[in-house]
C-alpha atoms as a PDB file:
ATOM      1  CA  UNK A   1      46.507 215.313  67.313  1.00  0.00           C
ATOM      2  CA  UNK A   2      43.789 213.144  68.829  1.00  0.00           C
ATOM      3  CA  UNK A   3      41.494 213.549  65.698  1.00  0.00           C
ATOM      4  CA  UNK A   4      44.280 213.419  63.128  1.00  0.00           C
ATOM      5  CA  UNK A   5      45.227 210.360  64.412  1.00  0.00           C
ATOM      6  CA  UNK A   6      42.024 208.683  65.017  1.00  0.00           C
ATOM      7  CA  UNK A   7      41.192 209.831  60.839  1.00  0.00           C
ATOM      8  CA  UNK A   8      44.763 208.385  59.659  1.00  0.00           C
ATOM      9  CA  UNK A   9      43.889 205.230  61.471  1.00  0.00           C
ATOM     10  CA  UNK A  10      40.641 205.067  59.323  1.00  0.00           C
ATOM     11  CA  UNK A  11      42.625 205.990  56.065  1.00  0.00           C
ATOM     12  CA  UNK A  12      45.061 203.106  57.388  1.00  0.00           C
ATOM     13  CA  UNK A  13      41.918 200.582  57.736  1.00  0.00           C
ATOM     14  CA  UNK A  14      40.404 201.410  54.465  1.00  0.00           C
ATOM     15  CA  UNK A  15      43.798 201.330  52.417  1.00  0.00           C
ATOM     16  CA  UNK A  16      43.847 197.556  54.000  1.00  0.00           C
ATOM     17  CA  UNK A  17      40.453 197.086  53.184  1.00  0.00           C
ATOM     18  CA  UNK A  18      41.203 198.288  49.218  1.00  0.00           C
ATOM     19  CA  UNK A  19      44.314 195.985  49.382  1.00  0.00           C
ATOM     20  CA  UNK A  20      42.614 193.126  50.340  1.00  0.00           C
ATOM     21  CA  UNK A  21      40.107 193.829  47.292  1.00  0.00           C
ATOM     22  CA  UNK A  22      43.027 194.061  44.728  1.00  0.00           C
ATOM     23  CA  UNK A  23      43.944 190.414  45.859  1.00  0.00           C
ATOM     24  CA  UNK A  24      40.430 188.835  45.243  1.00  0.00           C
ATOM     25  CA  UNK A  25      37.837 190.909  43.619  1.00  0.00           C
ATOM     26  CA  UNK A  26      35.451 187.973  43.717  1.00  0.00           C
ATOM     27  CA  UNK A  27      36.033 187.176  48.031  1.00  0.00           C
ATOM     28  CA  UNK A  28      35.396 190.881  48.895  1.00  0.00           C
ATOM     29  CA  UNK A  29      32.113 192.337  47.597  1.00  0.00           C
ATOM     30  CA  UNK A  30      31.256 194.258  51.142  1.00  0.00           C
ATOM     31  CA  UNK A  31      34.474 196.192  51.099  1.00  0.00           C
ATOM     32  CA  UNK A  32      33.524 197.517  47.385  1.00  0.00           C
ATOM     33  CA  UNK A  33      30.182 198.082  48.359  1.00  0.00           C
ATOM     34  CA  UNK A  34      32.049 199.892  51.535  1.00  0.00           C
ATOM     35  CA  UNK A  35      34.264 202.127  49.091  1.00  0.00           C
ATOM     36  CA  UNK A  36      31.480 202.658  46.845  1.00  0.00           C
ATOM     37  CA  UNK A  37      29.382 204.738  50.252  1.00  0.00           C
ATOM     38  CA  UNK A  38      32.282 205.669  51.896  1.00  0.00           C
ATOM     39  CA  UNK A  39      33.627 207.994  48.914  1.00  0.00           C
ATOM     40  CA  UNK A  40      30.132 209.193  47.862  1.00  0.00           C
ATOM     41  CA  UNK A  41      29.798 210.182  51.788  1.00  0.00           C
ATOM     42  CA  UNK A  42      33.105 212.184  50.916  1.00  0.00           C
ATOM     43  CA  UNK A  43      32.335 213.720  47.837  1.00  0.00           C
ATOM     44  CA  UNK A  44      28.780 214.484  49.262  1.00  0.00           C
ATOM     45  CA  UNK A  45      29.811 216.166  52.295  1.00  0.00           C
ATOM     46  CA  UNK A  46      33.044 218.394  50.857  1.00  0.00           C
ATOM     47  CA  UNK A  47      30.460 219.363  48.190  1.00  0.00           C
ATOM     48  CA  UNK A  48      28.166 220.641  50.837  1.00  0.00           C
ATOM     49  CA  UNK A  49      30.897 222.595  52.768  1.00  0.00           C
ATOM     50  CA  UNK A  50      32.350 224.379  49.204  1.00  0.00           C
ATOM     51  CA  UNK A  51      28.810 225.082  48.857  1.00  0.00           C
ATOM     52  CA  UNK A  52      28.393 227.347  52.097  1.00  0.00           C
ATOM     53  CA  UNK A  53      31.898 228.467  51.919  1.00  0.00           C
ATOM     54  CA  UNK A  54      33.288 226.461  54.416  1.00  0.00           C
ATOM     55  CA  UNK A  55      35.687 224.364  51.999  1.00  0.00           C
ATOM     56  CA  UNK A  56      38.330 225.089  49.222  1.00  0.00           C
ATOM     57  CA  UNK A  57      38.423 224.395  45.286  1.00  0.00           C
ATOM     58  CA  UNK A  58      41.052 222.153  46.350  1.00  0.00           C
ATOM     59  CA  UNK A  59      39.047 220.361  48.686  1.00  0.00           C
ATOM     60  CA  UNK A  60      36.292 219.566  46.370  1.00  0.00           C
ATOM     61  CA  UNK A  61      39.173 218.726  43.974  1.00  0.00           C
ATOM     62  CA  UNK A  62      40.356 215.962  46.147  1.00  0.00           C
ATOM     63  CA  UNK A  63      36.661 215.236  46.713  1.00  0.00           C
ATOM     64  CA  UNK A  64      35.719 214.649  43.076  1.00  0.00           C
ATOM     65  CA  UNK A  65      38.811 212.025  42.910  1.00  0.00           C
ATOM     66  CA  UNK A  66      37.068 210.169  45.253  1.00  0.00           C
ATOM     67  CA  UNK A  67      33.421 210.013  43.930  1.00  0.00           C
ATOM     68  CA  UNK A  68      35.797 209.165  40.588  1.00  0.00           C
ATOM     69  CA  UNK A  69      36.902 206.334  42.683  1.00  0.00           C
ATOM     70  CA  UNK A  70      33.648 205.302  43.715  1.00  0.00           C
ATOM     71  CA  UNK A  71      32.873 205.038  40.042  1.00  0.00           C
ATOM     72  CA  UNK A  72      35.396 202.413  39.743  1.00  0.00           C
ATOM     73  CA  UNK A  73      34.636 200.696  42.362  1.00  0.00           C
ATOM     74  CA  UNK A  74      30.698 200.283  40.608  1.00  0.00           C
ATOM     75  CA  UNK A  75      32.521 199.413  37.627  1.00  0.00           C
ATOM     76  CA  UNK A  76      34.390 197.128  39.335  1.00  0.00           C
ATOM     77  CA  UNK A  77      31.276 195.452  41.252  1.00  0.00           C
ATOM     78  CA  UNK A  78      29.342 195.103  38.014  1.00  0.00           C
ATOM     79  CA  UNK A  79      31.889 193.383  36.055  1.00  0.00           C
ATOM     80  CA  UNK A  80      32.482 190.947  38.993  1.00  0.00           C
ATOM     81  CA  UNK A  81      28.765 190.062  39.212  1.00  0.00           C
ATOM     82  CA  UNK A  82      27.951 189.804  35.474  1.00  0.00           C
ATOM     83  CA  UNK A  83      30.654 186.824  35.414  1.00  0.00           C
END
């Protein structure tokens, strides 16, 4: 329980972090830059694990939504700075 916890306490922190970025896309450039690492790390590191067999299709699945994600989020920052 100890870990679960301490990683739905991190989900918790980002999903606040993502909120706060809906509200003002212009006031929170870190926390996209934040998302924008923190989901490649994801994607990265469940792609590694499905690649010695230590993770699912399903995994990688959930994975890929995230570096999808972190797409946005680029998206996202480069609209905001062009103006």
């Amino acid at each position: 329980m100890f870990w679960l916890q301490l990683f739905m306490n991190l989900v918790f922190c980002f999903g606040l972090g993502y909120y706060w970025v809906s509200q003002d896309h212009f006031k929170n450039h870190a926390v996209i830059v934040m998302a924008i690492i923190g989901k490649t790390i994801v994607f990265l590191i469940i792609s590694y694990y499905l690649a010695i067999g230590h993770a699912t299709i399903l995994a990688f699945l959930i994975g890929l939504c995230d570096f999808i994600f972190a797409g946005l989020f680029v998206e996202d920052l480069i609209e905001i700075r062009s103006g």
